[in-house]
PDB file of N, CA and C in Angstrom:
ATOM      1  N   UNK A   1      36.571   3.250 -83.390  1.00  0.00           N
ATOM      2  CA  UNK A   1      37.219   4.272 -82.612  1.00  0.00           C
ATOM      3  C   UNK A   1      36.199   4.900 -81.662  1.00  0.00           C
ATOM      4  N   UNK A   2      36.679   5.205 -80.471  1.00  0.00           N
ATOM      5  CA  UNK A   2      35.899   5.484 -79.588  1.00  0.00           C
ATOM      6  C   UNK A   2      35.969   7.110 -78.864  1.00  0.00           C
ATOM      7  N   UNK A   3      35.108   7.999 -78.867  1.00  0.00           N
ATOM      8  CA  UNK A   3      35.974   9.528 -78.852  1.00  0.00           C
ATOM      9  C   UNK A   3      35.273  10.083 -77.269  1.00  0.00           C
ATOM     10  N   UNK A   4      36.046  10.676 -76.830  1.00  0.00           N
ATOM     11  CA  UNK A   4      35.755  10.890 -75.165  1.00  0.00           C
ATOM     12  C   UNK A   4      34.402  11.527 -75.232  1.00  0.00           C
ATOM     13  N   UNK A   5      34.143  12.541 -76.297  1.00  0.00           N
ATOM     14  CA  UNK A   5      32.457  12.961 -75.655  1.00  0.00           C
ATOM     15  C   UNK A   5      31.578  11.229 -75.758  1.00  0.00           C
ATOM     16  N   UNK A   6      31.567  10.307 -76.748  1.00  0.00           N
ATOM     17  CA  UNK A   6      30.894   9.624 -76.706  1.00  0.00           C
ATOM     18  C   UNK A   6      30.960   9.015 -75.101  1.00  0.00           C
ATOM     19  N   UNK A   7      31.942   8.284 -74.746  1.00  0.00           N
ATOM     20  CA  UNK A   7      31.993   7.848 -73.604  1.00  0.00           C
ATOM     21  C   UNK A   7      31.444   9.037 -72.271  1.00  0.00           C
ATOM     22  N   UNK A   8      31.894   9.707 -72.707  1.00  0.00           N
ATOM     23  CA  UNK A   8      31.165  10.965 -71.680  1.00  0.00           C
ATOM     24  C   UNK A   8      30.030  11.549 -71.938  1.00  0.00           C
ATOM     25  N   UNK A   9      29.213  11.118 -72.635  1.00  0.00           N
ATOM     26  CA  UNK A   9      27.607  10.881 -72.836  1.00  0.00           C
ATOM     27  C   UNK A   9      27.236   9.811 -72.690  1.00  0.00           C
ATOM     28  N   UNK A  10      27.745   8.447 -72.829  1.00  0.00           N
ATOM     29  CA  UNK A  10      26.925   7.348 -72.596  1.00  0.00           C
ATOM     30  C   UNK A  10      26.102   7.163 -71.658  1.00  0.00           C
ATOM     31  N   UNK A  11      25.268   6.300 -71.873  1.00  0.00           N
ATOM     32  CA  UNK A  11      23.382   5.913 -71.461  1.00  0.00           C
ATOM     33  C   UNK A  11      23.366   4.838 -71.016  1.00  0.00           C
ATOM     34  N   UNK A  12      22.826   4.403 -70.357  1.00  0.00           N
ATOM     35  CA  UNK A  12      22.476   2.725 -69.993  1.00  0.00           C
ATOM     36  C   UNK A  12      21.095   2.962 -69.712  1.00  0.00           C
ATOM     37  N   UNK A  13      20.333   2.071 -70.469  1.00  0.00           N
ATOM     38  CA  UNK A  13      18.854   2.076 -70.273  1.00  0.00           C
ATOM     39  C   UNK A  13      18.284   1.481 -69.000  1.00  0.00           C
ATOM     40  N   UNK A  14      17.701   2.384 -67.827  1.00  0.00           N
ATOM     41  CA  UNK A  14      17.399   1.819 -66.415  1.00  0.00           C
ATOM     42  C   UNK A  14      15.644   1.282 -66.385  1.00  0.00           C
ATOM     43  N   UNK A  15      14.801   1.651 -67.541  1.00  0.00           N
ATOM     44  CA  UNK A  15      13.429   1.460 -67.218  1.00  0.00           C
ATOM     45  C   UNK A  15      13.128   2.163 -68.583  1.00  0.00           C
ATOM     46  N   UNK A  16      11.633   2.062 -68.809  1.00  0.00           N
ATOM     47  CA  UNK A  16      11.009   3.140 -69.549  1.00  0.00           C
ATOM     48  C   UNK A  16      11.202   4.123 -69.647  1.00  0.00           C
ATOM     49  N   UNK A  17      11.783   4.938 -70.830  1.00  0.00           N
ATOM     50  CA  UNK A  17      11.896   5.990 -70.897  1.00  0.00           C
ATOM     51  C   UNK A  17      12.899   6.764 -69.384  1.00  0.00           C
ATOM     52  N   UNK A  18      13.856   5.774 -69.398  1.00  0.00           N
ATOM     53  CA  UNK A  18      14.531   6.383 -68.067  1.00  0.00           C
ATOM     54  C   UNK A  18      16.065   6.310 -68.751  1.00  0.00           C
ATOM     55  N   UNK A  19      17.169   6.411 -68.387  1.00  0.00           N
ATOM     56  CA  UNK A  19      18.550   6.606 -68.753  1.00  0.00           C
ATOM     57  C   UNK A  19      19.165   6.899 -67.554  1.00  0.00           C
ATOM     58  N   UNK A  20      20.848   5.827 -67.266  1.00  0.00           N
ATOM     59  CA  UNK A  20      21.384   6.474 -66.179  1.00  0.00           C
ATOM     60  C   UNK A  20      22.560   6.716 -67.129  1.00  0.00           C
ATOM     61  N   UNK A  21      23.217   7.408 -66.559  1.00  0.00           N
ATOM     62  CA  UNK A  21      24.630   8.457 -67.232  1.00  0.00           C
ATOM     63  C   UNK A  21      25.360   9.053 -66.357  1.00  0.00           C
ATOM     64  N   UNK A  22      26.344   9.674 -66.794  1.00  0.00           N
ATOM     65  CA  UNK A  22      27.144  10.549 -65.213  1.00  0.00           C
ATOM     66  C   UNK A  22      28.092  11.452 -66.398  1.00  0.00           C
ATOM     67  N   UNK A  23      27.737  12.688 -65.526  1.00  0.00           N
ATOM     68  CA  UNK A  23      28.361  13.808 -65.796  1.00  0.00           C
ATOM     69  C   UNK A  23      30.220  13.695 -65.229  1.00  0.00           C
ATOM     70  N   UNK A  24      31.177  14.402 -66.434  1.00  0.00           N
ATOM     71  CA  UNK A  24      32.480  14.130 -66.107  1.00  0.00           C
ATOM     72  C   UNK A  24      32.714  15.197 -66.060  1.00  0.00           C
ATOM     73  N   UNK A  25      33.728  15.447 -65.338  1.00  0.00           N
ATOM     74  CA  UNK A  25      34.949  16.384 -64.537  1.00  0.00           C
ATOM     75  C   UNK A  25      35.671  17.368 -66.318  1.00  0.00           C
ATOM     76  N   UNK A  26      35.515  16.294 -67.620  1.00  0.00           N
ATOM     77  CA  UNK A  26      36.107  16.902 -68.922  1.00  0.00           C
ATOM     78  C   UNK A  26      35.941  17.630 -69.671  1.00  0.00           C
ATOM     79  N   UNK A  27      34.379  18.305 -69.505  1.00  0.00           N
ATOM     80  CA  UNK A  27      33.927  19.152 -70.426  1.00  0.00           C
ATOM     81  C   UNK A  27      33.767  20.511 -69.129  1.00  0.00           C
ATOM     82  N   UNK A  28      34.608  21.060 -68.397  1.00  0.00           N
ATOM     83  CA  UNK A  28      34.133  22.074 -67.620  1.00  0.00           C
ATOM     84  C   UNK A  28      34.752  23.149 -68.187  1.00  0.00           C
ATOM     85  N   UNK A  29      33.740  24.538 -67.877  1.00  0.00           N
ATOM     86  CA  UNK A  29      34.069  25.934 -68.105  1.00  0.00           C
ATOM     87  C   UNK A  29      33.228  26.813 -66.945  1.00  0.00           C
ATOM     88  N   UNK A  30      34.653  27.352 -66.331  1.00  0.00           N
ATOM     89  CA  UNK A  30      33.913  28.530 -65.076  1.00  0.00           C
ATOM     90  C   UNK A  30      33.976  27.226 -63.862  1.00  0.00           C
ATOM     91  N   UNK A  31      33.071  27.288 -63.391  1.00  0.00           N
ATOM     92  CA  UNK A  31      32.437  26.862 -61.962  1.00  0.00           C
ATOM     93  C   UNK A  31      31.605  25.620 -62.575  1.00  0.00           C
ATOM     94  N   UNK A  32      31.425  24.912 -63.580  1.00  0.00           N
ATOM     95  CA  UNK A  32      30.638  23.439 -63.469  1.00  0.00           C
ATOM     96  C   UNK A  32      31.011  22.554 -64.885  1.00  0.00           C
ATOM     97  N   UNK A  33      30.185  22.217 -65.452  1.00  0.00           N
ATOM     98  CA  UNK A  33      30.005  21.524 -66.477  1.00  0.00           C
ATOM     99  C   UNK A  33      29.105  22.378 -67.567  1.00  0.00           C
ATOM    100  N   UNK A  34      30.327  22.206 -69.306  1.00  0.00           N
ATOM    101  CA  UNK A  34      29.938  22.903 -70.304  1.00  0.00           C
ATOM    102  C   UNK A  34      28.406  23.203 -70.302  1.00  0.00           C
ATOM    103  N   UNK A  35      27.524  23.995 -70.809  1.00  0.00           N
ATOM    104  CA  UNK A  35      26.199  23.439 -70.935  1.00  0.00           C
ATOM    105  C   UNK A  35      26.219  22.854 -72.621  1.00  0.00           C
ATOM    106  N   UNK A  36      26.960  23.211 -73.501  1.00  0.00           N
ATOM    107  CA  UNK A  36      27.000  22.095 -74.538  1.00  0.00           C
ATOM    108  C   UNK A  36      26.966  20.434 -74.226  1.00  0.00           C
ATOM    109  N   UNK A  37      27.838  20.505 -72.940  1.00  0.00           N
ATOM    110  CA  UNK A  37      27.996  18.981 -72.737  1.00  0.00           C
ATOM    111  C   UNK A  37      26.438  18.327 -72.375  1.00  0.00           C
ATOM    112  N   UNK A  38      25.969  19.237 -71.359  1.00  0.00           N
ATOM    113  CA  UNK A  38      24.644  18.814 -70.813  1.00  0.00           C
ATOM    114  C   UNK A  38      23.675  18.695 -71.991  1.00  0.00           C
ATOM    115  N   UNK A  39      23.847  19.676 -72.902  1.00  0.00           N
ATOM    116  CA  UNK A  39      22.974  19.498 -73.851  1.00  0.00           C
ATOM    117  C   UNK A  39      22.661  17.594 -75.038  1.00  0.00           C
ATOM    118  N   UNK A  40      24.375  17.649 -74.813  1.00  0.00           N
ATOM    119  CA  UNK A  40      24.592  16.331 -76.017  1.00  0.00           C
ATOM    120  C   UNK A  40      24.223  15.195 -75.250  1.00  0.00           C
ATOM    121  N   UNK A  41      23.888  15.357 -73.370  1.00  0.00           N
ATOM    122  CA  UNK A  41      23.600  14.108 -72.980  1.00  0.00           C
ATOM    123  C   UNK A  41      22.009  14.227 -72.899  1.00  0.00           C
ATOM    124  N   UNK A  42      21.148  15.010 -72.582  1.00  0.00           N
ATOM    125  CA  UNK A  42      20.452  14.905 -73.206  1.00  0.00           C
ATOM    126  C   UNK A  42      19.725  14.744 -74.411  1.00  0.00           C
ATOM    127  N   UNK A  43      19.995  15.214 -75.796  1.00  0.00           N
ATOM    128  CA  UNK A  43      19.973  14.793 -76.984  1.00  0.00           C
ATOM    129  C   UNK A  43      20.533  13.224 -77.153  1.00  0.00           C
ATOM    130  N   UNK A  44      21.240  12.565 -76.375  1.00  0.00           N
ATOM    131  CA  UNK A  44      21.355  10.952 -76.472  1.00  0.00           C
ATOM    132  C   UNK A  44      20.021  10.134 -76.119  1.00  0.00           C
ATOM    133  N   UNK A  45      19.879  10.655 -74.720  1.00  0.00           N
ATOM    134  CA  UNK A  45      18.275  10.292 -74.529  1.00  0.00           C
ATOM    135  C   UNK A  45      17.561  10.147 -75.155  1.00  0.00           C
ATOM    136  N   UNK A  46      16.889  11.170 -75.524  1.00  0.00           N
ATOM    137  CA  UNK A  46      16.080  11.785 -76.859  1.00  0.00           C
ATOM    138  C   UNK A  46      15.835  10.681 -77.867  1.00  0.00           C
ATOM    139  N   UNK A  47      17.324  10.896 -78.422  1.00  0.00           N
ATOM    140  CA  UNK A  47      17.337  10.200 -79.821  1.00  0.00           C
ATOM    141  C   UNK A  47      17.272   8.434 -79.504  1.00  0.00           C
ATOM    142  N   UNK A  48      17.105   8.396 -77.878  1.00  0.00           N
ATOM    143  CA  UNK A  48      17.071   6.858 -78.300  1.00  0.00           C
ATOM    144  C   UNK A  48      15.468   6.474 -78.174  1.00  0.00           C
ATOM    145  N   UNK A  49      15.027   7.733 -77.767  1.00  0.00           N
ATOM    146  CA  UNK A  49      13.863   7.129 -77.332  1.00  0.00           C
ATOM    147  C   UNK A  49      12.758   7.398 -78.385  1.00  0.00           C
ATOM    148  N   UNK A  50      13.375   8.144 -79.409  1.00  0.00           N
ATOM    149  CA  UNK A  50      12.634   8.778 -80.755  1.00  0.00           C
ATOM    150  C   UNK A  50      12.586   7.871 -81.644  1.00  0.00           C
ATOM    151  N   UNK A  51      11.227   7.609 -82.332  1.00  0.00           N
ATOM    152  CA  UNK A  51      10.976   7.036 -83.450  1.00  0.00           C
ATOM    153  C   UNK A  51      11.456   7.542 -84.647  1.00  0.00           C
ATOM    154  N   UNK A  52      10.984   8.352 -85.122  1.00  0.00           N
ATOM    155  CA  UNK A  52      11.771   9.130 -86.215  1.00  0.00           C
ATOM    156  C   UNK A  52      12.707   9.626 -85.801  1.00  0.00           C
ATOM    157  N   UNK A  53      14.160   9.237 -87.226  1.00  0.00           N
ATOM    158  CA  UNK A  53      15.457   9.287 -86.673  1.00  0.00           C
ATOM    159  C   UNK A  53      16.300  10.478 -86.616  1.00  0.00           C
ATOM    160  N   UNK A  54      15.439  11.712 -87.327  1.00  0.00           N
ATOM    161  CA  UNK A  54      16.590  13.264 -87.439  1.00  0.00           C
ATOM    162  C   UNK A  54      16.069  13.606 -86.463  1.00  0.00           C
ATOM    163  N   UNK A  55      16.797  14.537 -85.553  1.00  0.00           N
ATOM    164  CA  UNK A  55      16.608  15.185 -84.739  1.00  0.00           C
ATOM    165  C   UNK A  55      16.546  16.741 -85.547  1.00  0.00           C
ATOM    166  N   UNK A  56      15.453  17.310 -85.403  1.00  0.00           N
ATOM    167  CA  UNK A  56      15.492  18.833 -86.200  1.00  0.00           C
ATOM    168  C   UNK A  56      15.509  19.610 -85.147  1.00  0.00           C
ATOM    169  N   UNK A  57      15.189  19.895 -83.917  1.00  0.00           N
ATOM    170  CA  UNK A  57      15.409  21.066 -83.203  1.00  0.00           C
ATOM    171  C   UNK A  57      15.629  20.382 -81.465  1.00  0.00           C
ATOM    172  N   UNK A  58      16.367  21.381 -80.840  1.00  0.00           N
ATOM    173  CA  UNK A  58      15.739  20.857 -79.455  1.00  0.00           C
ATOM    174  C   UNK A  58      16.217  22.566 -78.355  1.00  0.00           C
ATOM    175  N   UNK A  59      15.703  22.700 -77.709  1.00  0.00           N
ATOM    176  CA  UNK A  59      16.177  23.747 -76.571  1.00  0.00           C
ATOM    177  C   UNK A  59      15.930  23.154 -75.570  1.00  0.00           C
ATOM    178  N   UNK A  60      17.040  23.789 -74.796  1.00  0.00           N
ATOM    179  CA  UNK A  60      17.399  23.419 -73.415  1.00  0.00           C
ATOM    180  C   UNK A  60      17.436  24.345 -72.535  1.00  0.00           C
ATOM    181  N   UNK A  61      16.631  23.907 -70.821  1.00  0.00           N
ATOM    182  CA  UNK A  61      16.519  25.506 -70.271  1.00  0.00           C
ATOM    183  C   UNK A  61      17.927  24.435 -68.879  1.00  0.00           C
ATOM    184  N   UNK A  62      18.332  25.394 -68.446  1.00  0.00           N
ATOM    185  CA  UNK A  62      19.411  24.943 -67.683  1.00  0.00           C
ATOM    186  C   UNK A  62      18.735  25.592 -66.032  1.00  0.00           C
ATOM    187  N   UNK A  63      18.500  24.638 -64.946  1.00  0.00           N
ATOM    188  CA  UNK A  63      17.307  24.970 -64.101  1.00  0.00           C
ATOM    189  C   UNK A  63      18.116  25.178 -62.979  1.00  0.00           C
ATOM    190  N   UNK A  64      19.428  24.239 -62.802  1.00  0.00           N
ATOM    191  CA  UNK A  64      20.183  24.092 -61.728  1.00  0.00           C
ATOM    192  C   UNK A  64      21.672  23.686 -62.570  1.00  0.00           C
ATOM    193  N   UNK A  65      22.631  24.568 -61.710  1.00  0.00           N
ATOM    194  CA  UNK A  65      24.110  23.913 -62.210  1.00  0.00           C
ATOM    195  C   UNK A  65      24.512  22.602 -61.952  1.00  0.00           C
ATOM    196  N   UNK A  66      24.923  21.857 -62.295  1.00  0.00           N
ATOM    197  CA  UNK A  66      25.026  20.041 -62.899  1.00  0.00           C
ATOM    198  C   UNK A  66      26.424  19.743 -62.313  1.00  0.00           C
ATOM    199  N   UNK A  67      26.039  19.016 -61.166  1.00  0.00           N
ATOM    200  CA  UNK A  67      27.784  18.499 -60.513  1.00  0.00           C
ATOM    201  C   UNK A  67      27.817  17.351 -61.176  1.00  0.00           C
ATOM    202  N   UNK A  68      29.274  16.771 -61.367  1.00  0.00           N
ATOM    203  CA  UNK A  68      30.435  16.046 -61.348  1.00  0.00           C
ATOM    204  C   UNK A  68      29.614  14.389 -60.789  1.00  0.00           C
ATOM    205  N   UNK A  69      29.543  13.627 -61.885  1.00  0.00           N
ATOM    206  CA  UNK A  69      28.554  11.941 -61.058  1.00  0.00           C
ATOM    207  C   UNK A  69      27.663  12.205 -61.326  1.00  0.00           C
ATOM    208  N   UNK A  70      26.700  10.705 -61.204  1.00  0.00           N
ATOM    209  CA  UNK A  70      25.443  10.292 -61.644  1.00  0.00           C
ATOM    210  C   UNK A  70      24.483  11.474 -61.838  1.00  0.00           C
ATOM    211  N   UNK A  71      23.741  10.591 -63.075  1.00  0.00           N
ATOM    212  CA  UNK A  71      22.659  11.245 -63.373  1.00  0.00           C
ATOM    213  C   UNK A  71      21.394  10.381 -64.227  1.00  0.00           C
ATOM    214  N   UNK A  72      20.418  11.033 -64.319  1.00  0.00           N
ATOM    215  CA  UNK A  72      19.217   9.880 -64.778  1.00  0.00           C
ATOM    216  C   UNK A  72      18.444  10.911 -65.733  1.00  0.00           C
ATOM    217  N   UNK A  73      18.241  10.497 -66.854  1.00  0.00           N
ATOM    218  CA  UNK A  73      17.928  11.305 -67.986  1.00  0.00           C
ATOM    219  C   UNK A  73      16.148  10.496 -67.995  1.00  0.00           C
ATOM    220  N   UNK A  74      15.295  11.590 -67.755  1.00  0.00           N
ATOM    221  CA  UNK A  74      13.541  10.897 -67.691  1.00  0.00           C
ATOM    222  C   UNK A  74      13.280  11.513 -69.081  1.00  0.00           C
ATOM    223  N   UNK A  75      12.657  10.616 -69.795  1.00  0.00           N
ATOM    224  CA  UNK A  75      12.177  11.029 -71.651  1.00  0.00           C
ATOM    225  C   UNK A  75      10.786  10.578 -71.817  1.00  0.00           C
ATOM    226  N   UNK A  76      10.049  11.759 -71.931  1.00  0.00           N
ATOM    227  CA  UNK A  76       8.753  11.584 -72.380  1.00  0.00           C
ATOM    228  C   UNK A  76       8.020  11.643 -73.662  1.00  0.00           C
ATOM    229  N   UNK A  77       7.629  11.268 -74.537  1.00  0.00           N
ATOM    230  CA  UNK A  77       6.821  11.178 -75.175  1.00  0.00           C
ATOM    231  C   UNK A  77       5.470  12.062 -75.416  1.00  0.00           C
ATOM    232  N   UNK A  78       6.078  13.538 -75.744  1.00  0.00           N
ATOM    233  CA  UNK A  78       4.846  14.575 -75.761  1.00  0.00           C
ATOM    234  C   UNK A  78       3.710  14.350 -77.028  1.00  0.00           C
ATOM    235  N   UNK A  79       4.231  14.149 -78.176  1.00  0.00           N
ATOM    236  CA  UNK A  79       3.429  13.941 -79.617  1.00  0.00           C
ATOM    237  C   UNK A  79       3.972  13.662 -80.162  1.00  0.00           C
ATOM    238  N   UNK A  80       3.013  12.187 -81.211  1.00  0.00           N
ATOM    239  CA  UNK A  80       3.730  11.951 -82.295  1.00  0.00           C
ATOM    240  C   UNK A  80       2.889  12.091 -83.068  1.00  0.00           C
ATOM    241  N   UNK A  81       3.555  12.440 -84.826  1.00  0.00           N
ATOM    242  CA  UNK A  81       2.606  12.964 -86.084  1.00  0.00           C
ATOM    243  C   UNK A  81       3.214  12.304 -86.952  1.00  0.00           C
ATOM    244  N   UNK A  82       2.382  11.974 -87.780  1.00  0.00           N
ATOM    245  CA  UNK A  82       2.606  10.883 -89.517  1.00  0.00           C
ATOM    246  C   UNK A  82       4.335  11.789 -89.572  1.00  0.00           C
ATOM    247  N   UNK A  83       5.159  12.858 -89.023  1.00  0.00           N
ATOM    248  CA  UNK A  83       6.187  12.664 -89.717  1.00  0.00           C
ATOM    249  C   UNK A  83       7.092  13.423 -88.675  1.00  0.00           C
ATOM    250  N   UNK A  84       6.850  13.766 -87.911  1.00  0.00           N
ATOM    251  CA  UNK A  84       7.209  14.161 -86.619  1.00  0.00           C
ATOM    252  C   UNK A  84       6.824  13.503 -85.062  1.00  0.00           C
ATOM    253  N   UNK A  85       7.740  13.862 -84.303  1.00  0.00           N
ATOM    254  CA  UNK A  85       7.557  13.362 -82.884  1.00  0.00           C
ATOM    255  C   UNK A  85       7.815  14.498 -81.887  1.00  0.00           C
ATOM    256  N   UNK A  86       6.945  14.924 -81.505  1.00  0.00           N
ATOM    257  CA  UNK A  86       8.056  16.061 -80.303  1.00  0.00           C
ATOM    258  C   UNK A  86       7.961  14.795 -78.648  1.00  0.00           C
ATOM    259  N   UNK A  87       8.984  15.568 -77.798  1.00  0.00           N
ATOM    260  CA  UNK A  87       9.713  14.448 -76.885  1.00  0.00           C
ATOM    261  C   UNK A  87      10.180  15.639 -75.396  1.00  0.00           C
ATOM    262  N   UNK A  88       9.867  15.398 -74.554  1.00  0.00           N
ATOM    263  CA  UNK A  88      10.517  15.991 -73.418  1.00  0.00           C
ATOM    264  C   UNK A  88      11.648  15.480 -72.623  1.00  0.00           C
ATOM    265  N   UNK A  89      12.702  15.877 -72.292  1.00  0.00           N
ATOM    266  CA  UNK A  89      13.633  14.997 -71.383  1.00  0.00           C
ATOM    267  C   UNK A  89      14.069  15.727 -70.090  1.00  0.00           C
ATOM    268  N   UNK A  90      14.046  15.423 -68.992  1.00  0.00           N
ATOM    269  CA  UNK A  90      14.576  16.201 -67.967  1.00  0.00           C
ATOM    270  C   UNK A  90      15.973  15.347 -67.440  1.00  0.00           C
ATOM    271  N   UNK A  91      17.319  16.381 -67.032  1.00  0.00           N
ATOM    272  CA  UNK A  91      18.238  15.415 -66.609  1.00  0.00           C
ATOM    273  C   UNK A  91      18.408  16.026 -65.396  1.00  0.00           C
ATOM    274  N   UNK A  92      18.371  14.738 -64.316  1.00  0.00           N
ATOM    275  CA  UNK A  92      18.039  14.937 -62.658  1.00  0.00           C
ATOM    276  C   UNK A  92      19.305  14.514 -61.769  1.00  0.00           C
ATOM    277  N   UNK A  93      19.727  15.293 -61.065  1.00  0.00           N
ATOM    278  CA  UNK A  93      20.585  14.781 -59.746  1.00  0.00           C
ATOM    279  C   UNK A  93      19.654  14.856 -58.821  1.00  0.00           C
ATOM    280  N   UNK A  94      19.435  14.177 -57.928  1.00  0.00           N
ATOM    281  CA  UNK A  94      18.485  14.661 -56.951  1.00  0.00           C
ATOM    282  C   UNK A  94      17.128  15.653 -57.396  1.00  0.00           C
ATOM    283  N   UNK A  95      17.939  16.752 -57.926  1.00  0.00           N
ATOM    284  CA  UNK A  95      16.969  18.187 -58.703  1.00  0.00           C
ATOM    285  C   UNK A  95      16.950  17.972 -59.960  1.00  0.00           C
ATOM    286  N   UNK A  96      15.956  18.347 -60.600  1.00  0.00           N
ATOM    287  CA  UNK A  96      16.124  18.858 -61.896  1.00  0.00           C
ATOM    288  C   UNK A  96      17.059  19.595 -62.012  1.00  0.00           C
ATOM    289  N   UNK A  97      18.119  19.570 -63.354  1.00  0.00           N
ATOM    290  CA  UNK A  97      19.058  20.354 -63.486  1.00  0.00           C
ATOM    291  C   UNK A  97      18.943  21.239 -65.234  1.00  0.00           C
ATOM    292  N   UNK A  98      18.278  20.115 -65.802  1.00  0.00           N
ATOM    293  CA  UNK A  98      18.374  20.688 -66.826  1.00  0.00           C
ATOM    294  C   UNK A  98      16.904  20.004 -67.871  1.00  0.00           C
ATOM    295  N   UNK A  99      16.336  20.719 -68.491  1.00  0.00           N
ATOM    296  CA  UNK A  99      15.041  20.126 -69.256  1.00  0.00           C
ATOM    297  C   UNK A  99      15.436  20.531 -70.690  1.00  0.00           C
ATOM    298  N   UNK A 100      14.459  19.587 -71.579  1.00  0.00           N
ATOM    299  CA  UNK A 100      14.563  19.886 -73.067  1.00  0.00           C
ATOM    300  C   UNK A 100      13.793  19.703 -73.552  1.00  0.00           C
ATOM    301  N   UNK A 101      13.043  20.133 -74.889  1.00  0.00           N
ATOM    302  CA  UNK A 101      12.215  20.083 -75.484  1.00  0.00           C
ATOM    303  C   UNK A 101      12.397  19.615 -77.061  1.00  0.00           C
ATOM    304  N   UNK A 102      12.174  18.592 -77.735  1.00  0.00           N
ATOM    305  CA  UNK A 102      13.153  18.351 -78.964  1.00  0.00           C
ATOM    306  C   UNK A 102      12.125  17.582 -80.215  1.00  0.00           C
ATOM    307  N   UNK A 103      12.331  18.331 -81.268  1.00  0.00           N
ATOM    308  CA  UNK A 103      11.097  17.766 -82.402  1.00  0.00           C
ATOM    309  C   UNK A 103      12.029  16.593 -83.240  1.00  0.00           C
ATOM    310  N   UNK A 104      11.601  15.593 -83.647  1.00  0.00           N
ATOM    311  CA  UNK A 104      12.728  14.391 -84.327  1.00  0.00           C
ATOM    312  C   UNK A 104      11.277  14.359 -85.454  1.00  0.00           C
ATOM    313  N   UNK A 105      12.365  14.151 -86.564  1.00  0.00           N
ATOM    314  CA  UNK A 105      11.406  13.692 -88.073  1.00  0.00           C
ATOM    315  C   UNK A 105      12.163  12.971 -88.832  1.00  0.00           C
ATOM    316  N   UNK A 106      11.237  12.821 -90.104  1.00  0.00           N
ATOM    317  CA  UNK A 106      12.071  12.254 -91.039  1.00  0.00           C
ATOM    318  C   UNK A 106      12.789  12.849 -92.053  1.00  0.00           C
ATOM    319  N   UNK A 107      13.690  12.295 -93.022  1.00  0.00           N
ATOM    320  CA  UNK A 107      14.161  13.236 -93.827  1.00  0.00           C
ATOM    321  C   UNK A 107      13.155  13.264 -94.783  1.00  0.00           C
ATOM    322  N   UNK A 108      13.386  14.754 -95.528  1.00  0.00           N
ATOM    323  CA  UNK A 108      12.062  14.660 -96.839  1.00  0.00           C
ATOM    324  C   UNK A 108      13.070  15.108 -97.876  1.00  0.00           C
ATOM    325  N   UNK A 109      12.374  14.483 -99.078  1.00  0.00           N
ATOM    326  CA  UNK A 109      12.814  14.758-100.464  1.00  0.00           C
ATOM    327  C   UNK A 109      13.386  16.229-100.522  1.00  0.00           C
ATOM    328  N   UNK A 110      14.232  16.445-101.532  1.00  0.00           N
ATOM    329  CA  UNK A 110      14.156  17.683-102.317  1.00  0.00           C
ATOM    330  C   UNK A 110      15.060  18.894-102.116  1.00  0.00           C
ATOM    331  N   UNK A 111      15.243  19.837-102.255  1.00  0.00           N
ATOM    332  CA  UNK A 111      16.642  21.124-102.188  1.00  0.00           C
ATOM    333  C   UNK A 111      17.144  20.962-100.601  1.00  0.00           C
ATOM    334  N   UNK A 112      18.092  20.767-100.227  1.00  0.00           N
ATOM    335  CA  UNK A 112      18.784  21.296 -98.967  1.00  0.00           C
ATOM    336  C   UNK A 112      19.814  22.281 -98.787  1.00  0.00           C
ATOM    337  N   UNK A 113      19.802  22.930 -97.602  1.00  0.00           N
ATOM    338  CA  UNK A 113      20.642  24.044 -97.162  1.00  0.00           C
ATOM    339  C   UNK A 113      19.783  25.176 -97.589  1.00  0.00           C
ATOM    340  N   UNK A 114      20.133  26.616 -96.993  1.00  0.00           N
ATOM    341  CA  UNK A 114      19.582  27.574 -96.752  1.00  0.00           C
ATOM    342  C   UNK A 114      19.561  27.955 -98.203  1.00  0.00           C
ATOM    343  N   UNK A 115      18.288  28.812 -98.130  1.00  0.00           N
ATOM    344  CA  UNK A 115      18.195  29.252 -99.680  1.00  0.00           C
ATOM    345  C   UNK A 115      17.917  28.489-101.102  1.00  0.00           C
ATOM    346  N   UNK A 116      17.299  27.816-100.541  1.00  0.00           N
ATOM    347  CA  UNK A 116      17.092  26.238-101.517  1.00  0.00           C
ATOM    348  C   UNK A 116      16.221  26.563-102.110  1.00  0.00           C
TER     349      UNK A 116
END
């Protein structure tokens, strides 16, 4: 089964650490595109380009409002550690529109959820 955010995040790998994608007309609120939406297409990036497979954190600064069509997601490779990776991604129309910053690890043993 195939669910519209997926298709409306999809990636096609253009180069190293590059991604093309296109922003849709389906996730809008106000005057552009959700910034949840912007967020989950970046976090696709990310996670493809991450060695370790959880994604534990990421923030997103929103630089420019994000029209409607193409876009190219650039993913860098800031640090990697015996159990962590942190990762940069910027997603570009022409401009930077939106950047992220995102730590990916592994899972570890032992109590989960708050208060453990």
């Amino acid at each position: 089964m195939t669910y519209e955010l997926d298709e409306d995040t999809a990636l096609e790998p253009a180069g190293p650490g590059r991604w093309h994608g296109r922003v849709t007309g389906r996730w809008g609120i106000g005057g552009g595109p959700n910034g949840g939406y912007i967020a989950a297409i970046l976090a696709r990036a990310l996670a493809a380009e991450a060695a370790p497979p959880q994604p534990l954190t990421m923030t997103v600064h929103y630089v420019e409002r994000p029209a409607i069509g193409p876009v190219v997601a650039e993913v860098e490779t800031v640090r990697v550690g015996r159990s962590h990776a942190t990762l940069s991604a910027r997603l570009v129309q022409e401009r930077p529109v939106a950047v992220a910053l995102a730590t990916f690890g592994r899972p570890r043993g032992g109590p989960t959820g708050c208060g453990a």
